[in-house]
C-alpha atoms as a PDB file:
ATOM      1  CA  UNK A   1     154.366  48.348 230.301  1.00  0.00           C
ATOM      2  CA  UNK A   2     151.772  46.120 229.038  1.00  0.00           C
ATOM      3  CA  UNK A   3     149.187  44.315 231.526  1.00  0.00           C
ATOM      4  CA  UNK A   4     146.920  41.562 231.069  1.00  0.00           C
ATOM      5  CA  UNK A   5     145.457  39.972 234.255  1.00  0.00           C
ATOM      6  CA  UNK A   6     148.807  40.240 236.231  1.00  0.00           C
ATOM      7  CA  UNK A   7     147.651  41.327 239.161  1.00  0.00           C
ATOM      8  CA  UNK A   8     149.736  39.387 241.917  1.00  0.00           C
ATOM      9  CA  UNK A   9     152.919  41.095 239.948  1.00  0.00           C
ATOM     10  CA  UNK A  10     152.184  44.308 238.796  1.00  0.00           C
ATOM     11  CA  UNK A  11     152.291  46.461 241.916  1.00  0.00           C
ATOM     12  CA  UNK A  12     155.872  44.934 242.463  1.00  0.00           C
ATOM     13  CA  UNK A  13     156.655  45.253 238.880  1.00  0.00           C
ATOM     14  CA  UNK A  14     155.458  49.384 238.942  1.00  0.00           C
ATOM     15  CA  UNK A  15     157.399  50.066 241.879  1.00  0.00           C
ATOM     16  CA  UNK A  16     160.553  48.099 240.298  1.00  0.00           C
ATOM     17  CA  UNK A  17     160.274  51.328 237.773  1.00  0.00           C
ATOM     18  CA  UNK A  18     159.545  53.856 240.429  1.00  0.00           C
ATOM     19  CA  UNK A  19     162.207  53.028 242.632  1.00  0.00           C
ATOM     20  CA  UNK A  20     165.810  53.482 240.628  1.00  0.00           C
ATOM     21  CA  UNK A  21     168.606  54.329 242.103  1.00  0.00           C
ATOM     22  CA  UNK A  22     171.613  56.770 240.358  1.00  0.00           C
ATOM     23  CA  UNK A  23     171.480  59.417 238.050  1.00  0.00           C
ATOM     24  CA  UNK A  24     168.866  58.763 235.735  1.00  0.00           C
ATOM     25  CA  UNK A  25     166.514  61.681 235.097  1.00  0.00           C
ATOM     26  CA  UNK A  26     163.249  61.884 234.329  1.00  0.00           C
ATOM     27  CA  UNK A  27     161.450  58.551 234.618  1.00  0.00           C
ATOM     28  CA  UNK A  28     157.877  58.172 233.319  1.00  0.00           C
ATOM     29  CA  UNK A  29     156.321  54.859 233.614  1.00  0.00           C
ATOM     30  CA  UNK A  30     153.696  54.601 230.725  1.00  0.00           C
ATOM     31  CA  UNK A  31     151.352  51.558 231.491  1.00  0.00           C
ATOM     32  CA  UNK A  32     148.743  50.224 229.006  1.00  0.00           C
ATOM     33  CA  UNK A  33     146.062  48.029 230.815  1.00  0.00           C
ATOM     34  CA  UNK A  34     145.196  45.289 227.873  1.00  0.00           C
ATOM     35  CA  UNK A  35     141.616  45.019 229.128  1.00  0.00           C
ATOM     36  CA  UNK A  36     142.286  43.055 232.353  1.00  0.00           C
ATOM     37  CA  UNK A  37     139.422  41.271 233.780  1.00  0.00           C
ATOM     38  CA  UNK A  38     141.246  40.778 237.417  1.00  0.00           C
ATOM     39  CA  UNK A  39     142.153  43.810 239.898  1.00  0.00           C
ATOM     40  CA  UNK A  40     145.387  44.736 237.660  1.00  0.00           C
ATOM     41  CA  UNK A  41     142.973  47.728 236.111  1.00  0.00           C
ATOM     42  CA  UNK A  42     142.526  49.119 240.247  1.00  0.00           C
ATOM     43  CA  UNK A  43     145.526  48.409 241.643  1.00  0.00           C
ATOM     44  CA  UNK A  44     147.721  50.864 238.721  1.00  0.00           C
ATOM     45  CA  UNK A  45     144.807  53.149 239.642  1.00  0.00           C
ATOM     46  CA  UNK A  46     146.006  53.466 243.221  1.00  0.00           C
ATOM     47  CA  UNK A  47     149.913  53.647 242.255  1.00  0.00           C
ATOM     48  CA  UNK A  48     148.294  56.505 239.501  1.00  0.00           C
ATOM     49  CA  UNK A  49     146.921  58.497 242.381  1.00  0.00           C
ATOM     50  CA  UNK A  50     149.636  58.394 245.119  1.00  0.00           C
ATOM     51  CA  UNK A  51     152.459  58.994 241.946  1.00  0.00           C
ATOM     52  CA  UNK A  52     151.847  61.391 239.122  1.00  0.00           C
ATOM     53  CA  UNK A  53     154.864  59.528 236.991  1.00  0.00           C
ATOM     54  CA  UNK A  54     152.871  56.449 236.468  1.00  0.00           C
ATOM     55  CA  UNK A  55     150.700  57.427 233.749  1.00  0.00           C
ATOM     56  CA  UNK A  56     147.707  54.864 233.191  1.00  0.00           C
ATOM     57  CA  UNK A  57     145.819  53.772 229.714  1.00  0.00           C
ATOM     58  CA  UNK A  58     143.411  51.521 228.914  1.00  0.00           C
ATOM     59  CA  UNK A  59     141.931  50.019 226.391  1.00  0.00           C
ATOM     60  CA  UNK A  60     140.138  46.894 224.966  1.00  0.00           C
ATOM     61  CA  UNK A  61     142.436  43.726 224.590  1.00  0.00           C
ATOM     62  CA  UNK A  62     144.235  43.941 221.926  1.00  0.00           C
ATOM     63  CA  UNK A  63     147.581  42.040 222.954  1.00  0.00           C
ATOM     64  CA  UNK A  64     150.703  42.935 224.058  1.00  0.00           C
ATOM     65  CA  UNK A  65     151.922  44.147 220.566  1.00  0.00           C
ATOM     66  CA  UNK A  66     149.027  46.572 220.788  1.00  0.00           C
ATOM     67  CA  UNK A  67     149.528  47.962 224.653  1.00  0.00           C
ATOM     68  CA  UNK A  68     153.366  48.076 223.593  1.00  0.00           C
ATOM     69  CA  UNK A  69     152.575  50.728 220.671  1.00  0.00           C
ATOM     70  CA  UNK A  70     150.257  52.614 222.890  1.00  0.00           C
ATOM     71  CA  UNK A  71     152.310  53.097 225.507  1.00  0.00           C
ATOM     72  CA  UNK A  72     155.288  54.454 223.153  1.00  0.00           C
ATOM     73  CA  UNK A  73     153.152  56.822 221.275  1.00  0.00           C
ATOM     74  CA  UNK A  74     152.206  57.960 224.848  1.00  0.00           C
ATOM     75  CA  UNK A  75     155.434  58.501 226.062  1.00  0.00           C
ATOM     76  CA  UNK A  76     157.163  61.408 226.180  1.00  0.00           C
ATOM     77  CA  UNK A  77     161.266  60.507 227.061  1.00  0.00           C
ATOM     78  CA  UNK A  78     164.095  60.254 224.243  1.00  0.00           C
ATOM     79  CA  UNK A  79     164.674  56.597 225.496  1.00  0.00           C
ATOM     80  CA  UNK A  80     162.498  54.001 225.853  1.00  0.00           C
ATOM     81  CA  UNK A  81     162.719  50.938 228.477  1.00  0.00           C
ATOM     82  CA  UNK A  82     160.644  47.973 228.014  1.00  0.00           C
ATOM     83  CA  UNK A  83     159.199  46.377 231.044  1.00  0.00           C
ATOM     84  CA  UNK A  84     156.695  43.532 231.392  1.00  0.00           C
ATOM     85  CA  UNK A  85     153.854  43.364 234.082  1.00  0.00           C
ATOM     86  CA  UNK A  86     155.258  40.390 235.978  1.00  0.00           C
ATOM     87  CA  UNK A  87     159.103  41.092 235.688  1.00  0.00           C
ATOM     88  CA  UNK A  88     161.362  43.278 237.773  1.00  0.00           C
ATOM     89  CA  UNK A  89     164.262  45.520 237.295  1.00  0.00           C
ATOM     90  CA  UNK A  90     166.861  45.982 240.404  1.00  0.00           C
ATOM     91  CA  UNK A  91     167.500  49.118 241.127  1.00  0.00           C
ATOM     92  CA  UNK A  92     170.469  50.312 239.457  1.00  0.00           C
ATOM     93  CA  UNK A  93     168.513  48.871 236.164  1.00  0.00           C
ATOM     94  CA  UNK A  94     168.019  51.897 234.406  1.00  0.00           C
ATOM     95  CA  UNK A  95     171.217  54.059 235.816  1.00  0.00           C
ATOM     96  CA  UNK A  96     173.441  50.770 234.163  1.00  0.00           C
ATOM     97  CA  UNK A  97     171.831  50.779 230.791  1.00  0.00           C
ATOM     98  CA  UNK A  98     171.478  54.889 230.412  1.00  0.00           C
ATOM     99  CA  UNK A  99     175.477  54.776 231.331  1.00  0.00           C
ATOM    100  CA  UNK A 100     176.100  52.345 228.867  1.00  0.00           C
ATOM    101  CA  UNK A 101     174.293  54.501 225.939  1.00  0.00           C
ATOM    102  CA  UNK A 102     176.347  57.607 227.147  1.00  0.00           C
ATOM    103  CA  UNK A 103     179.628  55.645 226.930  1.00  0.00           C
ATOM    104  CA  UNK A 104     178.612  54.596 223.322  1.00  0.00           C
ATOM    105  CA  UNK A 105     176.375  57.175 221.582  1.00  0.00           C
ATOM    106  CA  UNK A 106     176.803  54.589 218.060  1.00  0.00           C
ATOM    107  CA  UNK A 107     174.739  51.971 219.850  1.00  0.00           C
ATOM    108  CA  UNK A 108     170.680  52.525 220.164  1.00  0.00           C
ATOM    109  CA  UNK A 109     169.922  48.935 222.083  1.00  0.00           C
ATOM    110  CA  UNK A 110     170.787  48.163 225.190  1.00  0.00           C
ATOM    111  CA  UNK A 111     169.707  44.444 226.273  1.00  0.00           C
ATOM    112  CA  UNK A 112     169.953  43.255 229.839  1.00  0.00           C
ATOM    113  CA  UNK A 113     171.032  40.091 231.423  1.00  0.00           C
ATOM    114  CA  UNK A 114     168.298  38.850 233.994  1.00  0.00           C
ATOM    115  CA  UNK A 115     167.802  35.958 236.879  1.00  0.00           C
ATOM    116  CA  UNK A 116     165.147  33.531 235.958  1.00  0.00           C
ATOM    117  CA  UNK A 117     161.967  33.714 238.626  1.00  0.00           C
ATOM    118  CA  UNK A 118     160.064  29.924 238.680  1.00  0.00           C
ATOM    119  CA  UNK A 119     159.930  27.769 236.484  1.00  0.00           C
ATOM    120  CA  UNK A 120     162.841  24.716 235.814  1.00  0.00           C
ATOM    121  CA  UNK A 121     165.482  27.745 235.539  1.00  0.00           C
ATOM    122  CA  UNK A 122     164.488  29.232 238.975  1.00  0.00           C
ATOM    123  CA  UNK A 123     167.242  31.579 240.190  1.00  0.00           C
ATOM    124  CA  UNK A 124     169.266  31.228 236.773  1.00  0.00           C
ATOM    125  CA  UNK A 125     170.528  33.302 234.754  1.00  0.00           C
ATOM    126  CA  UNK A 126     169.425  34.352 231.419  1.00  0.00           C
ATOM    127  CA  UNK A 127     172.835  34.176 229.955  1.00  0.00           C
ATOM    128  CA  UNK A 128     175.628  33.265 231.525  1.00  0.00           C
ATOM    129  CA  UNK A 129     176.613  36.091 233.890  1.00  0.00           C
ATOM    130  CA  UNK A 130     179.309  38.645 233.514  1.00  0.00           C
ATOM    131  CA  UNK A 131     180.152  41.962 233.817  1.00  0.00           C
ATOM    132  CA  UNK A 132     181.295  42.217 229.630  1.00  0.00           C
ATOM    133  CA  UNK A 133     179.157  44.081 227.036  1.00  0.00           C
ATOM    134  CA  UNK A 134     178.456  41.344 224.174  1.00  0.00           C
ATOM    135  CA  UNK A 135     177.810  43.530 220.455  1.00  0.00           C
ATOM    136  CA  UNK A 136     175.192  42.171 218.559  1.00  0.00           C
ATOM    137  CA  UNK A 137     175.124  41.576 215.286  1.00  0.00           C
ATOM    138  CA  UNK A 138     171.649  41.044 212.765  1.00  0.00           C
ATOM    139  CA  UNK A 139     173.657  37.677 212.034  1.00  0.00           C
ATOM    140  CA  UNK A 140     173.423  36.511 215.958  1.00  0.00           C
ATOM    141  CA  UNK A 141     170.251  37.685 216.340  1.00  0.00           C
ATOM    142  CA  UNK A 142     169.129  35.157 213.783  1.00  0.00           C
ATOM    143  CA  UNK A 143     171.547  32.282 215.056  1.00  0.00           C
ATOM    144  CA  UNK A 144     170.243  33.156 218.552  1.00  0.00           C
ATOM    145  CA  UNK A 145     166.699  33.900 218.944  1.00  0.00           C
ATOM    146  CA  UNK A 146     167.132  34.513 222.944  1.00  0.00           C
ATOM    147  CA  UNK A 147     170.180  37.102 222.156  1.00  0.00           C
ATOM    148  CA  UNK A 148     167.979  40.145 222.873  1.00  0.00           C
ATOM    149  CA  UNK A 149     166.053  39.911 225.867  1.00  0.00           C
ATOM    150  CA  UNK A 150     162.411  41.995 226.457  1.00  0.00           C
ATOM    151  CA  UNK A 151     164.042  44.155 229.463  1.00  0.00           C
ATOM    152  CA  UNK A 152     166.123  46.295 226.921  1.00  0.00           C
ATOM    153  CA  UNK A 153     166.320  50.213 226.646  1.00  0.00           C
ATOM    154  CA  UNK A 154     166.320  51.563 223.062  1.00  0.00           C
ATOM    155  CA  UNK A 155     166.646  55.463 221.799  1.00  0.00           C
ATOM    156  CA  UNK A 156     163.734  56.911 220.662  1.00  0.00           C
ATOM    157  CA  UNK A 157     164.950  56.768 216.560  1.00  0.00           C
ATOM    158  CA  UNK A 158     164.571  53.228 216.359  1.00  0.00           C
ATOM    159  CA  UNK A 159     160.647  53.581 217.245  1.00  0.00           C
ATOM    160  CA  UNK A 160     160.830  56.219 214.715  1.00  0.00           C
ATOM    161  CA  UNK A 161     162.828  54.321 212.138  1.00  0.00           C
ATOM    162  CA  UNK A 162     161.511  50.759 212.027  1.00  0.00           C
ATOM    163  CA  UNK A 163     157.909  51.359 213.302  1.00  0.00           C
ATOM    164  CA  UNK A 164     156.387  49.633 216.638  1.00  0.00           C
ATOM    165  CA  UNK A 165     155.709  46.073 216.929  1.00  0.00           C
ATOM    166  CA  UNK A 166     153.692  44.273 214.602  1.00  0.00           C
ATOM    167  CA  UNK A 167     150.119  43.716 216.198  1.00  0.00           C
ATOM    168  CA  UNK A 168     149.271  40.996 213.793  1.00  0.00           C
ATOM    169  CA  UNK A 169     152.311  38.632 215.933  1.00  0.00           C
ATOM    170  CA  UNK A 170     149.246  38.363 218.352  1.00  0.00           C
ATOM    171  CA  UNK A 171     150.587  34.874 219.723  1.00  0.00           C
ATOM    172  CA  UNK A 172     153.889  36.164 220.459  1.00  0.00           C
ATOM    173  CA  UNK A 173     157.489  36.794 218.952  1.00  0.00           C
ATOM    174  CA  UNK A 174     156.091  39.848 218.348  1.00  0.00           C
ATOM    175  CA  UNK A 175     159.263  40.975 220.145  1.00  0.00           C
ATOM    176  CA  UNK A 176     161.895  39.201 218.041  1.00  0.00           C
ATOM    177  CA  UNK A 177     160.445  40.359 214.892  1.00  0.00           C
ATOM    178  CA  UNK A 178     161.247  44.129 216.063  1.00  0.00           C
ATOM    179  CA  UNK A 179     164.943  43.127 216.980  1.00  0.00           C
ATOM    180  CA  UNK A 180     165.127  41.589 213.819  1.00  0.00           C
ATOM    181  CA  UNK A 181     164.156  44.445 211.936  1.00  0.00           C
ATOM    182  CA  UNK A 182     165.882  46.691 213.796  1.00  0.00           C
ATOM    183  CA  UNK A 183     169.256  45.280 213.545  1.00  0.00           C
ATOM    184  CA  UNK A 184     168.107  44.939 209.459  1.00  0.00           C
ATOM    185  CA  UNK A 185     168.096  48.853 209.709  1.00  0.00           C
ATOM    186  CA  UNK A 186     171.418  49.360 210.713  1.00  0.00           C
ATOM    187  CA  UNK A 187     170.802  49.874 214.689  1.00  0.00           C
ATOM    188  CA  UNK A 188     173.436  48.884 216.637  1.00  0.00           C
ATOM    189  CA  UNK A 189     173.285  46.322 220.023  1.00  0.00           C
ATOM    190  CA  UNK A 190     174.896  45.852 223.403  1.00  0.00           C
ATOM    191  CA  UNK A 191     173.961  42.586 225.214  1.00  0.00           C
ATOM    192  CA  UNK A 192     174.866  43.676 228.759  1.00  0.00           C
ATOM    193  CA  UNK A 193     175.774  40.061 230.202  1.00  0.00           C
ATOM    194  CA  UNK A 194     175.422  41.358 234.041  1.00  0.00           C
ATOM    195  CA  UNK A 195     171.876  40.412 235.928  1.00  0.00           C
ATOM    196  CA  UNK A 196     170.120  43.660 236.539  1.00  0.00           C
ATOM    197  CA  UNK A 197     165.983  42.348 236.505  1.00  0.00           C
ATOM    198  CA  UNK A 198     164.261  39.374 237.547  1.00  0.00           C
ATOM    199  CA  UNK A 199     162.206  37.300 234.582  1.00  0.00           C
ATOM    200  CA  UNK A 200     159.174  35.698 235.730  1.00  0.00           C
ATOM    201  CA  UNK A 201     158.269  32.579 234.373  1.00  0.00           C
ATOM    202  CA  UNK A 202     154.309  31.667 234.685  1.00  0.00           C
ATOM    203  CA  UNK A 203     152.818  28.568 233.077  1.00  0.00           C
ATOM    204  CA  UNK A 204     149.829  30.906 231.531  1.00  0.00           C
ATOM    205  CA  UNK A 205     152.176  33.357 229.768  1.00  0.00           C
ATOM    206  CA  UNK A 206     152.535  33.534 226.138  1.00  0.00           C
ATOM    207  CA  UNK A 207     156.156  32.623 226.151  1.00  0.00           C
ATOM    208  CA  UNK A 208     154.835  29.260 227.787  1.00  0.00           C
ATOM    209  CA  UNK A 209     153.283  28.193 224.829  1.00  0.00           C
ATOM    210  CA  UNK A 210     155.898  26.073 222.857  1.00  0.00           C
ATOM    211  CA  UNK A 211     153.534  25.611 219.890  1.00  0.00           C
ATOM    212  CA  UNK A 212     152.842  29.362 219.509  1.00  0.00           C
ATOM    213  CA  UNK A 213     156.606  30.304 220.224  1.00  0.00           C
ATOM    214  CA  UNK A 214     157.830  28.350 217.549  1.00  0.00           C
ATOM    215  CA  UNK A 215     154.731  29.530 215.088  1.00  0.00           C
ATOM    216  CA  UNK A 216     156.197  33.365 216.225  1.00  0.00           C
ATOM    217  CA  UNK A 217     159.697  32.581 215.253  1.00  0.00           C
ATOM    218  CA  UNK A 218     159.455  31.240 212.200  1.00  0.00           C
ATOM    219  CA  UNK A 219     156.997  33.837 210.956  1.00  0.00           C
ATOM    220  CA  UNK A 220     159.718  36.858 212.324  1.00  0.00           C
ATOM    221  CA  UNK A 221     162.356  34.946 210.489  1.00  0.00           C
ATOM    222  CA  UNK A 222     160.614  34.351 207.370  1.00  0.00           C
ATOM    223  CA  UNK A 223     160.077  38.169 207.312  1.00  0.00           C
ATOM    224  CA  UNK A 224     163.264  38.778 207.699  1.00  0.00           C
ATOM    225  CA  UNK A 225     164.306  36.961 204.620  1.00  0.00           C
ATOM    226  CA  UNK A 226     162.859  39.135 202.814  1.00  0.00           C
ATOM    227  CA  UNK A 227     165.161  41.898 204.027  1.00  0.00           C
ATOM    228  CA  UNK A 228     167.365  43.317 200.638  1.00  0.00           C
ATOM    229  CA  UNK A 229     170.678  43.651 202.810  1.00  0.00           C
ATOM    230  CA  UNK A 230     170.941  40.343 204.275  1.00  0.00           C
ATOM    231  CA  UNK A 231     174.015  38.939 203.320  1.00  0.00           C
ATOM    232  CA  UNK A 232     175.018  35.789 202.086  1.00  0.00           C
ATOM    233  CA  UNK A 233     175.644  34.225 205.788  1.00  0.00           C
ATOM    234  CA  UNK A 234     172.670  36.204 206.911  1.00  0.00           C
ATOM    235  CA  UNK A 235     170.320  34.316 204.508  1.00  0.00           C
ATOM    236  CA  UNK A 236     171.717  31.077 204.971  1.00  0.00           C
ATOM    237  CA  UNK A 237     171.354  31.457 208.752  1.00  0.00           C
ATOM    238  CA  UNK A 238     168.119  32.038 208.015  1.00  0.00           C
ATOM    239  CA  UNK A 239     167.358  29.332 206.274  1.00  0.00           C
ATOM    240  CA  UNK A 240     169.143  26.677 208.906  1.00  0.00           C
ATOM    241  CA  UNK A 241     167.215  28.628 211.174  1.00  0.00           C
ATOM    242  CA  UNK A 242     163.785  28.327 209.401  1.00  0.00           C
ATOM    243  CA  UNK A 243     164.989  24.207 209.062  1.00  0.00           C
ATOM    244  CA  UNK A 244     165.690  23.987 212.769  1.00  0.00           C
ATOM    245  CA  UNK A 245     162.245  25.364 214.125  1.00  0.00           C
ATOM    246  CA  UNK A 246     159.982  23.845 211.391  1.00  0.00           C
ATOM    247  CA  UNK A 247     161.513  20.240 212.659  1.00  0.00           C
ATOM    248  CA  UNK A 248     161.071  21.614 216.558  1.00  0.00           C
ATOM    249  CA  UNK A 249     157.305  22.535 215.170  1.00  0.00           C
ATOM    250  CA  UNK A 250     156.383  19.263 214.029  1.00  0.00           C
ATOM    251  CA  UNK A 251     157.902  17.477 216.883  1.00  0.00           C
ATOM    252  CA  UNK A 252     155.669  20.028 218.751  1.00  0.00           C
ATOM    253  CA  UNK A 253     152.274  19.265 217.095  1.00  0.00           C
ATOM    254  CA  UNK A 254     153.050  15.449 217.127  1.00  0.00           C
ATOM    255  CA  UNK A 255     153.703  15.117 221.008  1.00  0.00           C
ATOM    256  CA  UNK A 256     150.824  17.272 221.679  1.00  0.00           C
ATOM    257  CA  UNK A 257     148.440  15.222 219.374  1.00  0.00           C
ATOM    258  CA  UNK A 258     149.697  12.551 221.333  1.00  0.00           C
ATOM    259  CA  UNK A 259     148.857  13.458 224.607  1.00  0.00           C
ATOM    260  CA  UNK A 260     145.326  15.112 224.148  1.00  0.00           C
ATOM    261  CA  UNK A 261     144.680  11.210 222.354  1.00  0.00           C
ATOM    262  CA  UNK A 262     144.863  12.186 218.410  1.00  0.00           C
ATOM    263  CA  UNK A 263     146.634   8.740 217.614  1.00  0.00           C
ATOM    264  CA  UNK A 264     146.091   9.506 213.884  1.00  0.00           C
ATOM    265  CA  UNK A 265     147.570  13.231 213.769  1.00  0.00           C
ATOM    266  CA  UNK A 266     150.069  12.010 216.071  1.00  0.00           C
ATOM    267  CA  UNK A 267     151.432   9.183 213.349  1.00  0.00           C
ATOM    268  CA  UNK A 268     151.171  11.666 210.894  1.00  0.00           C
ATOM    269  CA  UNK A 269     153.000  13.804 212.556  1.00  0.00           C
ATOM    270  CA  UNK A 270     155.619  12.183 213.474  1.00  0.00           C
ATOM    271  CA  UNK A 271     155.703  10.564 209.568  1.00  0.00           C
ATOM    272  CA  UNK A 272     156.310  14.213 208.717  1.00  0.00           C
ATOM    273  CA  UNK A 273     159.329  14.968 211.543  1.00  0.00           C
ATOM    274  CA  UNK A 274     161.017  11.511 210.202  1.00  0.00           C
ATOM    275  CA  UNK A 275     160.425  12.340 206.591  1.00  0.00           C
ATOM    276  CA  UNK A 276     162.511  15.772 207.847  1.00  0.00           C
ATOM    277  CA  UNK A 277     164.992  15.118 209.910  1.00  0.00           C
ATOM    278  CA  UNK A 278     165.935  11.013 209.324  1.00  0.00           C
ATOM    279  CA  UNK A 279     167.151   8.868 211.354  1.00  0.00           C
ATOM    280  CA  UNK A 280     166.233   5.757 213.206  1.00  0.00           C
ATOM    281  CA  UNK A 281     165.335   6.776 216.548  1.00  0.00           C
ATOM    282  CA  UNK A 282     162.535   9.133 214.435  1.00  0.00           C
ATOM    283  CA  UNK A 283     161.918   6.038 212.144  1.00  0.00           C
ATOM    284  CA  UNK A 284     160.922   3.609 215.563  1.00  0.00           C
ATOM    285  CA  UNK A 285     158.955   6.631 217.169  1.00  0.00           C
ATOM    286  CA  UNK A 286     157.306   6.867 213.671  1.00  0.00           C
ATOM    287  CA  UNK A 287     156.049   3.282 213.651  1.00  0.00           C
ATOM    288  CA  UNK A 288     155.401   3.388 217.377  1.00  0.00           C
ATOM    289  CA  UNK A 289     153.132   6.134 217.130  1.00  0.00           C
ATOM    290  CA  UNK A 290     151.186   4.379 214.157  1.00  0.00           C
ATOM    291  CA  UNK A 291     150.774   0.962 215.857  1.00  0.00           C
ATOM    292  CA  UNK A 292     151.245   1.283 219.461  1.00  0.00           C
ATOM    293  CA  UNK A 293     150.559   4.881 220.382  1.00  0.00           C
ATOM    294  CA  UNK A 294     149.581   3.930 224.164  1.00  0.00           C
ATOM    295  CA  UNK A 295     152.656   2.689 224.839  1.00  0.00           C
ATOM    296  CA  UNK A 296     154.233   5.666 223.369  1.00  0.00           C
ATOM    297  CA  UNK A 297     151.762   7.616 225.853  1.00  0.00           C
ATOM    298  CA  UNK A 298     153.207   5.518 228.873  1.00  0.00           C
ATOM    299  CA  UNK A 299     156.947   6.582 228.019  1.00  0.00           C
ATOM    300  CA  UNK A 300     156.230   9.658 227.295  1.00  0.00           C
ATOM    301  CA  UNK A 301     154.834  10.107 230.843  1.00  0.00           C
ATOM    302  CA  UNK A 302     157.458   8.116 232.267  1.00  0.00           C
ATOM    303  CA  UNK A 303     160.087  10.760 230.696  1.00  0.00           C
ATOM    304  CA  UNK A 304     158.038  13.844 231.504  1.00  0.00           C
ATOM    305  CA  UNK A 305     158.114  12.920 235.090  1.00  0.00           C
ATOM    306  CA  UNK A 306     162.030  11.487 235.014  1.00  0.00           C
ATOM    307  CA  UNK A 307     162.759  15.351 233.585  1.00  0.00           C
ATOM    308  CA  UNK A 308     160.231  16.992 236.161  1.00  0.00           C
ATOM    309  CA  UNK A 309     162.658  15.010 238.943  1.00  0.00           C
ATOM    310  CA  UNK A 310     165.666  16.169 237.723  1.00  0.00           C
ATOM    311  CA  UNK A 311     165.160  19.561 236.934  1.00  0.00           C
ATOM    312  CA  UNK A 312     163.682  20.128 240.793  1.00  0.00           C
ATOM    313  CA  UNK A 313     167.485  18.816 241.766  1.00  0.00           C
ATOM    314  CA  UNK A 314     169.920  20.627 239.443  1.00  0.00           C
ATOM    315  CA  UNK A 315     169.847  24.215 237.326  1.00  0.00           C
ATOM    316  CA  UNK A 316     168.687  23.849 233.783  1.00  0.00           C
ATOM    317  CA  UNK A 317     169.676  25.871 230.941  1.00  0.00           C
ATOM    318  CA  UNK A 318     167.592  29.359 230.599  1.00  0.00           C
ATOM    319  CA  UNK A 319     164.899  29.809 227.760  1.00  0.00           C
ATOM    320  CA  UNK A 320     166.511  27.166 225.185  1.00  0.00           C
ATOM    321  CA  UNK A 321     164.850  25.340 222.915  1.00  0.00           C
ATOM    322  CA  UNK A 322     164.610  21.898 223.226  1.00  0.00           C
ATOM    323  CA  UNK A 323     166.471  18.959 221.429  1.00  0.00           C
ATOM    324  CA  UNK A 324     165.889  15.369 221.074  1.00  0.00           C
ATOM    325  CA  UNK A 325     162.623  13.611 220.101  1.00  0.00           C
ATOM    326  CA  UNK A 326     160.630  15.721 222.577  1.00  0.00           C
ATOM    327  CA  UNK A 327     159.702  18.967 223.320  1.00  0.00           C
ATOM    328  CA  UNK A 328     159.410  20.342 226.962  1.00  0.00           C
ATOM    329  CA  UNK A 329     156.159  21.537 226.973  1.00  0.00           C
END
């Protein structure tokens, strides 16, 4: 478990780990403290204390990447089970996944299904639900970015194999990039479709940031291009993929020049998204943007507050990307 100034969640989050249910063993919950500058650092203190299996590190922030690695060279199990400092598992959490490795020694990843907490999703799932185990292959991990989802459990080889994550993905994705690699190496998944956590959605986490998000996926996918297996659907997945985000990017960077009042970077952006995608919806946006960019401001508000409405009144969709001319964020 990383932290990083979680405090209102990480007690709850600690004791989410502590308190499984079933026949699971040995549990050890290996916490990294990122260099928190809130009372995260005390609080695991006091859990530390009362519970020798929480076992508490800190160091200076580094990012999550970083705490991640720590805590896995610290650990001591033959399976590991990723768990994030504002999330939740329910308690049969880790007896479910450890059963489901038993009952199929050739699979090393074990990927949960979770209910959404806040945000537009609130009470969602992350997938549709159902109790069916979903294989993965490296071919829908690239055709679905949101296949594998952080609250997994993995055997210890694939830590071994592939490496931890990559500290340099220090805006995120850094997660997706390991996947990615790991299904490269040959390691087999399970996408287990039944809710068994709770995802918490805060507007000051990294996944929050659309800009950065998008940045993270591209970069994990254009690493994984360079993989020698891929195969010819592989690569071309890829490369739809890599089209797909880079349009999602600019659409990104225009809207936000936009709204922060960069009329120039915002025509130029959205130049750029026409120039890449076509159309004529782009083409009037385009020209808008150039000529009459407080107007554009005024529908743009006009929409972000239609969407805000509607979201409050029906479910939406769980951690998809977004479509149309504009992003979410």
């Amino acid at each position: 478990m990383p932290v990083f100034n979680t405090a209102p969640h990480v007690v709850r989050a600690i004791n989410s780990a502590l308190n499984q249910s079933g026949t699971v063993g040995e549990v050890e919950v290996v916490v990294v403290d990122d260099g928190s500058t809130d009372e995260s650092l005390s609080l695991i203190k006091r859990l530390a204390e009362r519970d020798p299996r929480v076992r508490l590190f800190a160091q200076p922030n580094r990012g999550a990447a970083s705490a991640r690695n720590r805590a896995m060279a610290e650990a001591r199990g033959e399976l590991f089970a990723l768990l994030d400092s504002d999330d939740e598992w329910m308690p049969d959490y880790l007896a479910t996944q450890m059963s489901t490795l038993r009952r199929h020694p050739e699979v090393s990843i074990v990927t949960a299904n979770v209910f959404e907490r806040d945000g537009p999703a609130d009470g969602q799932p992350y997938w549709p639900a159902s109790d069916t185990l979903r294989p993965l292959s490296l071919l829908d991990l690239i055709q679905q970015e949101d296949a594998v989802c952080i609250m997994s459990v993995f055997r210890r080889e694939v830590h071994e194999t592939i490496g931890g994550f990559d500290e340099t993905f220090v805006r995120g994705s850094e997660d997706y990039d390991f996947w990615l690699r790991a299904a490269a190496a040959g390691f087999l998944f399970l996408q287990q479709r039944r809710p068994l956590g709770f995802y918490q959605r805060r507007p000051d986490s990294a996944s929050a940031s659309q800009l950065n998000m998008l940045e993270g996926i591209c970069r994990a996918l254009e690493r994984a291009k360079s993989t020698d297996q891929l195969k010819g659907a592989e690569r071309a997945a890829i490369e739809r993929q890599l089209l797909r985000f880079e349009q999602q990017r600019l659409r990104c960077e225009a809207i936000l020049a936009l709204r922060s009042r960069n009329f120039g970077a915002a025509a130029d952006g959205f130049k750029a998204l026409h120039k890449a995608k076509g159309g004529l919806r782009l083409a009037v946006v385009a020209a808008w943007s150039r000529y009459a960019p407080s107007s554009l401001m005024r529908i743009d508000a006009l929409r972000r507050s239609f969407s805000s409405r509607v979201s409050s009144t029906k479910p939406a969709a769980a951690h998809h990307h977004p479509g149309g001319v504009w992003p979410t964020t």
